[in-house]
Protein backbone atom coordinates (compact mmCIF):
# COMPACT_ATOMS: atom_id res chain seq x y z
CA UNK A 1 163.23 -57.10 14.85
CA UNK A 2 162.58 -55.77 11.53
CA UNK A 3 165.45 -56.50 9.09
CA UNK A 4 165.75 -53.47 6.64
CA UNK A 5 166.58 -54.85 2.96
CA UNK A 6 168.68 -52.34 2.00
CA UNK A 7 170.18 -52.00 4.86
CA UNK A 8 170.50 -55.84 4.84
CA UNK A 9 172.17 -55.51 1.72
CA UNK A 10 174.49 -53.49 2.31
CA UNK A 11 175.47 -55.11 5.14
CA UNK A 12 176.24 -57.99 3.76
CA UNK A 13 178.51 -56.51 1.17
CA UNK A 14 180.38 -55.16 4.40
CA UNK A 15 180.98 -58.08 5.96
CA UNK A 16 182.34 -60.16 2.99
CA UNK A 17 184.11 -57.53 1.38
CA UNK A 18 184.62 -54.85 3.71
CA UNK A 19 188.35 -55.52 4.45
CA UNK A 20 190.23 -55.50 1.46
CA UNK A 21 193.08 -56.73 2.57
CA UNK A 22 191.34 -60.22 4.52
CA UNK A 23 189.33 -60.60 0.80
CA UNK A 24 192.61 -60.50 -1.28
CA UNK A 25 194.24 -63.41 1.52
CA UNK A 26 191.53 -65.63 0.96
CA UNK A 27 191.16 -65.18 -2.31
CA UNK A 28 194.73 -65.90 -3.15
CA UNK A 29 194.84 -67.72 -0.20
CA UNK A 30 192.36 -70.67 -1.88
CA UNK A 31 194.06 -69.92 -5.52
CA UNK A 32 197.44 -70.88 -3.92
CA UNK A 33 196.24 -73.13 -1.88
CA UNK A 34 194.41 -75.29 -4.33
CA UNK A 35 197.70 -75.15 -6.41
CA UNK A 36 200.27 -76.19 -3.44
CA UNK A 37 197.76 -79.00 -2.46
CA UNK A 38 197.43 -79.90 -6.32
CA UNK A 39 201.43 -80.22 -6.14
CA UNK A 40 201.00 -82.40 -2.62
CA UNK A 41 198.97 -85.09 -3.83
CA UNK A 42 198.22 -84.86 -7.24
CA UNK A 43 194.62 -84.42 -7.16
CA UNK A 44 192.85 -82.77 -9.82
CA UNK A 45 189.53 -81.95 -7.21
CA UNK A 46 192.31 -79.50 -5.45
CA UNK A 47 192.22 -77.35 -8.61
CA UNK A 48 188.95 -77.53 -8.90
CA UNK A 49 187.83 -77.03 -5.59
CA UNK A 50 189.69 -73.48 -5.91
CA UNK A 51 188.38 -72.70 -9.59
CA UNK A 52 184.59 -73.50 -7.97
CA UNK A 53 184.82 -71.13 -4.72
CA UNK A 54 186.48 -67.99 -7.27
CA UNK A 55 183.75 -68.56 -9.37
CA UNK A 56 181.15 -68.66 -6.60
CA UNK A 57 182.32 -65.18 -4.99
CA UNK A 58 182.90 -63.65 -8.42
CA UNK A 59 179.16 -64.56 -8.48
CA UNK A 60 178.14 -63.34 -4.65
CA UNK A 61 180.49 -59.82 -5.84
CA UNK A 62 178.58 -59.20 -8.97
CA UNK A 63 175.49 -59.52 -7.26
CA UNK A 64 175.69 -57.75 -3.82
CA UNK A 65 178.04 -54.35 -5.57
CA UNK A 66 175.13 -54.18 -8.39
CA UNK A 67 173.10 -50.71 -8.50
CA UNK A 68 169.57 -51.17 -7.61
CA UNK A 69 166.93 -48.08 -7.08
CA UNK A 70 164.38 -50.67 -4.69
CA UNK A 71 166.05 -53.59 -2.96
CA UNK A 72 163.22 -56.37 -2.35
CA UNK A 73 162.98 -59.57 -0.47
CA UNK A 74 164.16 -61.40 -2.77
CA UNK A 75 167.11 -59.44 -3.41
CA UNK A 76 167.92 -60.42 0.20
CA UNK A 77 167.76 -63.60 -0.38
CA UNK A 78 169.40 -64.57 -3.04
CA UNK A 79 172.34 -63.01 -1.81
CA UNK A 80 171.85 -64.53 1.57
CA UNK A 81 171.92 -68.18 -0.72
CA UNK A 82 174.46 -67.25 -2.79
CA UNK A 83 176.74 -66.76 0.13
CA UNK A 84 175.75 -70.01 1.86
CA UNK A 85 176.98 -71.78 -1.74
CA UNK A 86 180.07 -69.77 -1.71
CA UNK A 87 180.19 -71.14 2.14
CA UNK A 88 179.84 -75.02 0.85
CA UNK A 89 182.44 -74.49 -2.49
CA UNK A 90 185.25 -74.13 0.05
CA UNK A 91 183.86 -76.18 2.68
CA UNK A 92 184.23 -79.80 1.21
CA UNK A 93 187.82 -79.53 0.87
CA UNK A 94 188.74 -78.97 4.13
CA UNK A 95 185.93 -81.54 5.57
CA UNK A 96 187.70 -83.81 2.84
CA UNK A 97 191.34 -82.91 3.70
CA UNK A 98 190.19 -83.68 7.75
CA UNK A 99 189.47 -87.10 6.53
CA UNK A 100 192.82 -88.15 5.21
CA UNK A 101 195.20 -90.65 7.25
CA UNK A 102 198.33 -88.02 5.91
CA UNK A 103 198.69 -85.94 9.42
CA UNK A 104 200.21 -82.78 7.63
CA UNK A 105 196.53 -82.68 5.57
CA UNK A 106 194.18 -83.75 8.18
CA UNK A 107 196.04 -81.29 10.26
CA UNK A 108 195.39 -78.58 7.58
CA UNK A 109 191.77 -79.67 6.81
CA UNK A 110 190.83 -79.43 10.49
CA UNK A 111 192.70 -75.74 11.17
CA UNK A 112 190.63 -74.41 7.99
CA UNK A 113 187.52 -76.03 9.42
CA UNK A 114 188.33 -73.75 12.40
CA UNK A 115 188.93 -70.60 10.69
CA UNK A 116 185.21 -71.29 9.28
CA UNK A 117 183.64 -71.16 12.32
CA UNK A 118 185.60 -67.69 13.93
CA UNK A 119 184.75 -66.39 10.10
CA UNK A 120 181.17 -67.61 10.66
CA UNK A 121 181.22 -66.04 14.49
CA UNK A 122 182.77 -62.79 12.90
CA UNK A 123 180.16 -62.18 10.35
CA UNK A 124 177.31 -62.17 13.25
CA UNK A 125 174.49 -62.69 10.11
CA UNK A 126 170.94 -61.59 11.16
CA UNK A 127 168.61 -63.31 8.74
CA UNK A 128 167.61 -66.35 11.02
CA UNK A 129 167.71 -68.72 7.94
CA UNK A 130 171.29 -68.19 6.75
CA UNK A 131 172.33 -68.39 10.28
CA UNK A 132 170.49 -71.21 10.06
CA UNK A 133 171.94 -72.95 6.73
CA UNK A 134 175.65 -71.84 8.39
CA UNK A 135 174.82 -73.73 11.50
CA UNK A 136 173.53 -76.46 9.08
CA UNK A 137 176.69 -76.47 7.02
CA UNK A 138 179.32 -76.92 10.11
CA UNK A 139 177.15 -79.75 11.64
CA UNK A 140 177.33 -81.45 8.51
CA UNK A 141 180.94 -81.22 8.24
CA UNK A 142 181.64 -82.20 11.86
CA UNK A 143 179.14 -85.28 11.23
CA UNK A 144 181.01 -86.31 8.33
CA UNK A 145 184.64 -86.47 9.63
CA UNK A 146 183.01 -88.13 12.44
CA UNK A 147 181.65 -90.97 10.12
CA UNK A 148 184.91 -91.12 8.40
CA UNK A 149 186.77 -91.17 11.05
CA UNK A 150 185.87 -93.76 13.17
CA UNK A 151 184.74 -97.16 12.66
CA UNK A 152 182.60 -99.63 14.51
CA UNK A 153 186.11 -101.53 14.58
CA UNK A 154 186.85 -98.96 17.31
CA UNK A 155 184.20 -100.11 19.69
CA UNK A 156 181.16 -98.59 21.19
CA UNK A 157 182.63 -95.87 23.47
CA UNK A 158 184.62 -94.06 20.82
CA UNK A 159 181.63 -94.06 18.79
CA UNK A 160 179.29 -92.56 21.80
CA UNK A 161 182.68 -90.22 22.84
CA UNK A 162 183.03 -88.92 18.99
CA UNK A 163 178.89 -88.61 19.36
CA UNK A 164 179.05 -86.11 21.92
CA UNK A 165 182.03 -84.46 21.02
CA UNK A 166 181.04 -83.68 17.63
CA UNK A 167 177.12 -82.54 19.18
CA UNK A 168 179.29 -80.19 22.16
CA UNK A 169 181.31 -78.91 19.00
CA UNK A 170 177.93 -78.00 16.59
CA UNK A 171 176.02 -76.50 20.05
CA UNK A 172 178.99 -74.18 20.87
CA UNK A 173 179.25 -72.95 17.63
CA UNK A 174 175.65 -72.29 17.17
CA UNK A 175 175.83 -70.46 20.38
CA UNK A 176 178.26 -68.82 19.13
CA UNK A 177 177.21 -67.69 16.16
CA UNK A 178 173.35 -66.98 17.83
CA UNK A 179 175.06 -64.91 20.13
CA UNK A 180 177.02 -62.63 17.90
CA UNK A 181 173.56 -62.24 15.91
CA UNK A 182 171.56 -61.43 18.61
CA UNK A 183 174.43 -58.90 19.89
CA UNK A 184 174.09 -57.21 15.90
CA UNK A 185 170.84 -57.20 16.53
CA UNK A 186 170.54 -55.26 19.57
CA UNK A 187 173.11 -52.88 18.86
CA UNK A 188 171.17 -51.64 15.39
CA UNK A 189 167.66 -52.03 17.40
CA UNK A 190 169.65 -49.25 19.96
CA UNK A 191 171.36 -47.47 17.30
CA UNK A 192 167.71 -47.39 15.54
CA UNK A 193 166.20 -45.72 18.81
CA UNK A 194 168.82 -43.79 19.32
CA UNK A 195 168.82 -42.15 15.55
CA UNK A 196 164.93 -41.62 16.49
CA UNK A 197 165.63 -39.57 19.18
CA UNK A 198 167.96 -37.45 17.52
CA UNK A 199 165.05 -37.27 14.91
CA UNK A 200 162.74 -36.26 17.11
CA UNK A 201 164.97 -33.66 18.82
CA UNK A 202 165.46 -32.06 15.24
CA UNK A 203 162.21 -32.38 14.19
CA UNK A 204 162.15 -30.27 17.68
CA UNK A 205 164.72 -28.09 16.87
CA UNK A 206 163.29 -27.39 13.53
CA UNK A 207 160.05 -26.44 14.34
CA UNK A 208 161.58 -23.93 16.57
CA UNK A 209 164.09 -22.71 14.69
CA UNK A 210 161.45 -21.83 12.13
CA UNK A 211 158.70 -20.47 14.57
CA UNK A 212 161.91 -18.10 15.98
CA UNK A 213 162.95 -17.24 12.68
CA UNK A 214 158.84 -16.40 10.82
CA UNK A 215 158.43 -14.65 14.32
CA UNK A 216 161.41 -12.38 13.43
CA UNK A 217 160.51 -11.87 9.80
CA UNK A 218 156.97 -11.20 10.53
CA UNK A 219 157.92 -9.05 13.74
CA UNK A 220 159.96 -6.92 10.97
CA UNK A 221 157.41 -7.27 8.01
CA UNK A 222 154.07 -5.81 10.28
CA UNK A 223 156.59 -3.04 12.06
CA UNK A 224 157.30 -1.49 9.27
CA UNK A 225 154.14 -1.86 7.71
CA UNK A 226 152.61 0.13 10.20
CA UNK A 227 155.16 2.25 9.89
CA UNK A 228 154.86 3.14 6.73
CA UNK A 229 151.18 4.30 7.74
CA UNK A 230 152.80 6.99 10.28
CA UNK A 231 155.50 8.45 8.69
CA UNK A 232 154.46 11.49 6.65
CA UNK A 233 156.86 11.60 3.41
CA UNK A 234 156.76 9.73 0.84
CA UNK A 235 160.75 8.80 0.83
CA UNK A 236 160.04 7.01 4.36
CA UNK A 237 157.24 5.36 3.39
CA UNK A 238 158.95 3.89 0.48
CA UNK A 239 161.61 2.91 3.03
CA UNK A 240 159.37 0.90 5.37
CA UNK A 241 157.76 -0.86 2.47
CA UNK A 242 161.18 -1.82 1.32
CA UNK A 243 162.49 -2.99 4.40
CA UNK A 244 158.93 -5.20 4.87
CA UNK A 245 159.55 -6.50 1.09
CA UNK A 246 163.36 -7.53 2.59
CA UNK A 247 162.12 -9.22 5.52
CA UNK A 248 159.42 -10.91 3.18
CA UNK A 249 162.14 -12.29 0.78
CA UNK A 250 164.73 -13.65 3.52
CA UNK A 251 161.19 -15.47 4.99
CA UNK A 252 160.70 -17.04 1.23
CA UNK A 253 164.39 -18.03 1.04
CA UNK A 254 164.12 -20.02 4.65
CA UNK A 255 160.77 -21.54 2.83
CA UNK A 256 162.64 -22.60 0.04
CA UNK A 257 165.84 -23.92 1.34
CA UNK A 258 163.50 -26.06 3.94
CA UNK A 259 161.73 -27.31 0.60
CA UNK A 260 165.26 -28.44 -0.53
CA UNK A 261 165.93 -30.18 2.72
CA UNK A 262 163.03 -31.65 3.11
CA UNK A 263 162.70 -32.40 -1.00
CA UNK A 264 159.38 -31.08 -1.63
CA UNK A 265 160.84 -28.06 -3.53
CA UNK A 266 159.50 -28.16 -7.21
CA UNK A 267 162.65 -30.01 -9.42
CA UNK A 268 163.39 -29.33 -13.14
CA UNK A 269 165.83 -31.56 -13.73
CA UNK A 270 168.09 -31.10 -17.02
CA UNK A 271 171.53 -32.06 -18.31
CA UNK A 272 173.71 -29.88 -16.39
CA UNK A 273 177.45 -29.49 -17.03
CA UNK A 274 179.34 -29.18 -13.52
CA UNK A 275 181.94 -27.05 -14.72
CA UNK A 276 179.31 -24.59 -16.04
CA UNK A 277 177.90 -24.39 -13.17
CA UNK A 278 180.88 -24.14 -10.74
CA UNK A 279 181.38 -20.92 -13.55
CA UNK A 280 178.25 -19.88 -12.57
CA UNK A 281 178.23 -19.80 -8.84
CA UNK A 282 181.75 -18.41 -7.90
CA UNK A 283 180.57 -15.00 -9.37
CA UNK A 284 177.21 -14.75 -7.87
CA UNK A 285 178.51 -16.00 -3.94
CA UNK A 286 181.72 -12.75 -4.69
CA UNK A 287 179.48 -10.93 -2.39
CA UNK A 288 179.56 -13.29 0.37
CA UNK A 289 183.91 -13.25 -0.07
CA UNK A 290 186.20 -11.30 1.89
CA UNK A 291 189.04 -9.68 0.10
CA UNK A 292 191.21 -11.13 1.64
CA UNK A 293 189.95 -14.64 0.49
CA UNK A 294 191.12 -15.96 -3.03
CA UNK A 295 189.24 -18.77 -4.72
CA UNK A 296 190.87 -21.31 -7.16
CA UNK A 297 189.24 -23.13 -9.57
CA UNK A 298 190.47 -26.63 -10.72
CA UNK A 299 188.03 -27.58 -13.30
CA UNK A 300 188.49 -31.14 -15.73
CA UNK A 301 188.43 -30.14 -19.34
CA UNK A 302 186.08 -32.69 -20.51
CA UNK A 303 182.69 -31.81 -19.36
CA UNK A 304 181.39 -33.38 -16.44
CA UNK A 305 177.53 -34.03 -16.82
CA UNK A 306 174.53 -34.72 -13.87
CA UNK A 307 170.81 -34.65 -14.19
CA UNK A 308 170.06 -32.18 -11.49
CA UNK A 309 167.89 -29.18 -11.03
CA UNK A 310 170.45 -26.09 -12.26
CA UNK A 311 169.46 -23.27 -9.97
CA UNK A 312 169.21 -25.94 -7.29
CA UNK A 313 173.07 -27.01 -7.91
CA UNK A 314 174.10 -23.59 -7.97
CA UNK A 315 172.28 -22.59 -4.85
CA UNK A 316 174.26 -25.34 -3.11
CA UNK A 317 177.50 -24.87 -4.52
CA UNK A 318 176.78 -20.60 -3.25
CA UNK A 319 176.00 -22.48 -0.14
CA UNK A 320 179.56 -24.08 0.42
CA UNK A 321 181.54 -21.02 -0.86
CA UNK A 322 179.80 -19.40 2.03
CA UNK A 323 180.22 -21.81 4.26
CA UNK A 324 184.31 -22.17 3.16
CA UNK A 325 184.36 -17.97 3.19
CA UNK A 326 182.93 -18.04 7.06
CA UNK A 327 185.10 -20.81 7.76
CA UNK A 328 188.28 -18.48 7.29
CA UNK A 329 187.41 -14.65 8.79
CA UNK A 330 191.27 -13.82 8.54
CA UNK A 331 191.33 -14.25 4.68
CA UNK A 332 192.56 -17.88 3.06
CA UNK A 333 192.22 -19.76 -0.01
CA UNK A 334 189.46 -21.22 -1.34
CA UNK A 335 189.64 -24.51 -3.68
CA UNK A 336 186.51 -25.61 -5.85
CA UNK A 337 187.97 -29.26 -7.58
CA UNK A 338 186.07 -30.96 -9.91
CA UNK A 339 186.64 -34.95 -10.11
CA UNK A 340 184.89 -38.14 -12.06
CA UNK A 341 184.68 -40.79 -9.50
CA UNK A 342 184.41 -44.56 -9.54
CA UNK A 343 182.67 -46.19 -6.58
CA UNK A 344 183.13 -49.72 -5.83
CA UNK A 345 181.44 -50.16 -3.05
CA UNK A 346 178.87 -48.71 -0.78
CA UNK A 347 180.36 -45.13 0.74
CA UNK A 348 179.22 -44.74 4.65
CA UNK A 349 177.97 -40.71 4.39
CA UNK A 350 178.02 -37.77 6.90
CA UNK A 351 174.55 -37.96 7.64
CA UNK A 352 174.63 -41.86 8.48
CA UNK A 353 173.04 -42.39 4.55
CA UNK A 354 175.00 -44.58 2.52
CA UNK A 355 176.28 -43.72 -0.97
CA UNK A 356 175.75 -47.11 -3.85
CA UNK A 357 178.42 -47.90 -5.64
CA UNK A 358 178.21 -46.29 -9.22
CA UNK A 359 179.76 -43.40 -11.31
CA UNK A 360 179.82 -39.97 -9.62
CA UNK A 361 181.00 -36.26 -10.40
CA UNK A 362 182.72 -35.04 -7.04
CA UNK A 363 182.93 -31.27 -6.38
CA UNK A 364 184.87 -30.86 -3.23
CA UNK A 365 185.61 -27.32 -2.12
CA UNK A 366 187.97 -26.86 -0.15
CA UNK A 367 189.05 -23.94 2.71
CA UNK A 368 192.36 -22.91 4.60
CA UNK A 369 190.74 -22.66 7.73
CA UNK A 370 190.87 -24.11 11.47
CA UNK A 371 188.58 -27.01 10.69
CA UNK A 372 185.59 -28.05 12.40
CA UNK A 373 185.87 -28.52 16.46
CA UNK A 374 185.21 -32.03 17.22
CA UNK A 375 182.15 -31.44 19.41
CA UNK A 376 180.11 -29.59 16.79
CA UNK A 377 181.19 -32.21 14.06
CA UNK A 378 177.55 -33.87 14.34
CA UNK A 379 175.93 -30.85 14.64
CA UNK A 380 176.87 -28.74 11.92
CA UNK A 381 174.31 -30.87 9.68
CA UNK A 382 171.47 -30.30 11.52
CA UNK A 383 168.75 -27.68 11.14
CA UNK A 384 169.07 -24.34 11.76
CA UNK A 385 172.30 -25.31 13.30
CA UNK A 386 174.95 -22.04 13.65
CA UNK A 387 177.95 -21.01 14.66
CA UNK A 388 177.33 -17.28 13.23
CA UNK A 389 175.87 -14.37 15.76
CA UNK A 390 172.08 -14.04 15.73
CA UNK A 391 170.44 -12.46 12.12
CA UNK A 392 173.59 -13.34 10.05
CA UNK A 393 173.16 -16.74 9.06
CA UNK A 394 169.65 -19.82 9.69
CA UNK A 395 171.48 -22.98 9.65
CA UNK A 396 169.85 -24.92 6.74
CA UNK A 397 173.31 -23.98 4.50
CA UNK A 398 174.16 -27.47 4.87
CA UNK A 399 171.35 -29.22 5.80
CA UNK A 400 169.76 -27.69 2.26
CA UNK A 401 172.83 -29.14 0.51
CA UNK A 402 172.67 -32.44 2.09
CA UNK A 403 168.84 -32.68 1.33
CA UNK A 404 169.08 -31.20 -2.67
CA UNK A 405 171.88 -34.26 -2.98
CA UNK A 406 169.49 -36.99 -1.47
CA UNK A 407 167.23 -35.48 -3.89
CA UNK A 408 169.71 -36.50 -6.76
CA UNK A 409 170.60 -40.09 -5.67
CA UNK A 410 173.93 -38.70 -3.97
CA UNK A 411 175.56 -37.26 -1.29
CA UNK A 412 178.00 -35.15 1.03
CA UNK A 413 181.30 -36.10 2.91
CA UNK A 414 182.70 -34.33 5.05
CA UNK A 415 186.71 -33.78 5.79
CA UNK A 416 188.27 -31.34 8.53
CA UNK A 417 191.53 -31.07 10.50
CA UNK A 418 193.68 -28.01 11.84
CA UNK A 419 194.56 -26.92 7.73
CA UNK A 420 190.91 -26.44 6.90
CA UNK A 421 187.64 -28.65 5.72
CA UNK A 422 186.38 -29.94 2.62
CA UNK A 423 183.25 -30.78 2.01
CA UNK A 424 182.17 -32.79 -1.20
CA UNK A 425 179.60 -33.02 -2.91
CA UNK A 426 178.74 -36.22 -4.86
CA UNK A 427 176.39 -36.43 -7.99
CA UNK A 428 175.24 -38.90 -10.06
CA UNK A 429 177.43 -38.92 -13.28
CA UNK A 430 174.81 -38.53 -16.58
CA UNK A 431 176.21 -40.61 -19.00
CA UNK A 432 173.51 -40.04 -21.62
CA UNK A 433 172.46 -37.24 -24.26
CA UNK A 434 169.77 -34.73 -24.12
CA UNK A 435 169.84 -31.38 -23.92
CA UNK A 436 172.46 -29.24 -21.53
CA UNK A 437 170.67 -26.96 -18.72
């Protein structure tokens, strides 16, 4: 199977530093631990052995949560190496400790050894040569308590017993740890098909979702058309040719918003302030509001700034207000919040993408509705996807939205229970001058 480097990458991030609460334990798990055992015996290699591993995963974290437009090959794997040195900085103490006549520390040096292995077993790695190397690393340590633990002194058949105990021990684990790859392996390999048959089916769905939609548009564009050709005033004729112009502008908007989602549309990106063009949009999608739904603005007073296409943003943002408006047909409230964000790490998206860790500008709006029902949760970002009756709405809202922000590096969330659903929109913070679109 075909190991995707990004995907690879962020993967491995995931499984190292996924749980924040297991990375702070070991981490002050080692730090305390090298102190305590420093305290025990004395030894100045305890204090080192924990200064070496913090330093080797403050090297493996700088590396795997830095920003990278193209992840190559090599990226892969020297982050697959860096973790199989972080791997041997912790390992030699405990292979060390395992050694010692004290009980209390060859106790503790053996149980550490063990948490390796389930760690090892946990990660399930896919790249055949780190599994390799971790396989490599365990044997090693189970061959070298071996040696150090028994002598020739202690005759030939606890030499040959120790010989095949220590081999069962490094087979198991391999198995082990073969087995949980293999396992990763064909889950993504099923969750790959599977994500290319929901393709497919779109790619399905969109095709005829537009050929029902053009056939509608040009049904209504060449009827009155040749209507206009019948009628005998001049007032009707002017009619018909209006109503054909209509039909021919809500068949150029379905063009355009499948341009945005499928980002061929043309881009001009400039220095946009989001607050601007929050301003911008709440006025022009009044139209689409009920009066009996309010909208509230909660805007930062330092400009936010993105490199985006303006009238694309807007679009979007008209978009959601919709969307939020529909969402509530009883009247509600309607909350546009404007937020610099800080990601850490990769973000897991809506649409299965995956957001890289970096400097955003959230806009989340925000309605009072019923939220989304759970069965329609998956579908509401696909393709001419609608809940609305038939001529009042196409169903590339949010799939336009979700394409113009792939377009820009970022992305869309999604949030919904019984008080109402936000959606929110992630851009790309722009840090730098230029001029303001």
């Amino acid at each position: 199977m075909l190991i995707q480097r990004d995907k690879e990458m962020s993967r491995l991030y995931e499984v190292e530093y996924g749980d924040r609460r297991e990375v702070w334990f070991r981490l002050l798990g080692v730090g305390g631990g090298g102190l305590l055992l420093y305290g025990y015996t004395g030894w100045v290699a305890a204090l080192l052995w924990s200064g070496i591993y913090l330093v080797a995963q403050a090297a493996l974290y700088l590396y795997l949560s830095r920003e990278r437009l193209i992840v190559t090959g090599r990226h892969v794997t020297i982050a697959g190496a860096l973790f199989l040195v972080v791997l041997a900085s912790f390992l030699w103490m405990p292979v060390h400790l395992a050694t010692e006549s004290d009980i209390a520390l060859a106790f503790a040096g053996s149980v550490l050894l063990a948490a390796v292995m389930a760690f090892l077993v946990r990660r399930a790695d896919t790249l055949a040569w780190m599994v390799g190397g971790e396989i490599a690393c365990i044997a090693a340590a189970i061959a070298w308590i071996a040696q150090a633990r028994i002598k020739v002194s202690d005759g030939s058949l606890a030499i040959v017993g120790a010989l095949i105990v220590g081999t069962a021990a490094v087979i198991y684990v391999a198995q082990a740890i073969l087995s949980a790859r293999a396992s990763r392996l064909r889950a993504e390999e099923a969750a790959e098909q599977a994500a290319q048959q929901q393709k497919m089916a779109a790619i399905g769905r969109l095709a005829g979702g537009v050929a029902h939609d053009f056939n509608n548009y040009l049904a209504a564009i060449i009827g009155h058309l040749e209507l206009s050709r019948v009628v005998e005033t001049d007032h009707e004729r002017d009619e018909a040719l209006d109503a054909a112009h209509a039909a021919a502008k809500r068949a150029e908007r379905v063009v355009r918003q499948l341009l945005i989602y499928a980002r061929r549309a043309p881009v001009h990106p400039s220095r946009v302030d989001i607050g601007e063009a929050v301003r911008e949009a709440v006025p022009l999608a009044d139209c689409l509001l009920e009066d009996t739904v309010t909208c509230t603005l909660d805007l930062p007073q330092a400009p936010q700034h993105v490199r985006v296409d303006r009238g694309q943003l807007v679009a979007a943002l008209i978009n959601l207000l919709g969307n939020a408006a529909d969402a509530m047909p009883g009247g509600g409230q309607i909350t546009v919040q404007v937020r610099a964000e800080t990601l850490a790490a990769p973000q897991a998206l809506w649409d299965g993408a995956t957001l890289a860790p970096g400097r955003y500008v959230g806009i989340e709006i925000r309605d009072t509705g019923r939220g989304i029902p759970e069965p329609l949760l998956q579908k509401v970002i696909e393709p001419f996807f609608t809940t609305k009756p038939p001529g009042h709405g196409t169903g590339l809202g949010l799939p336009m939205v979700i394409g113009f922000a792939r377009a820009c590096a970022g992305g869309v969330t999604i949030r919904t229970g019984p008080d109402g659903t936000a959606v929110r929109l992630l851009l790309p913070e722009d840090e730098g001058g230029g001029a303001a679109g």
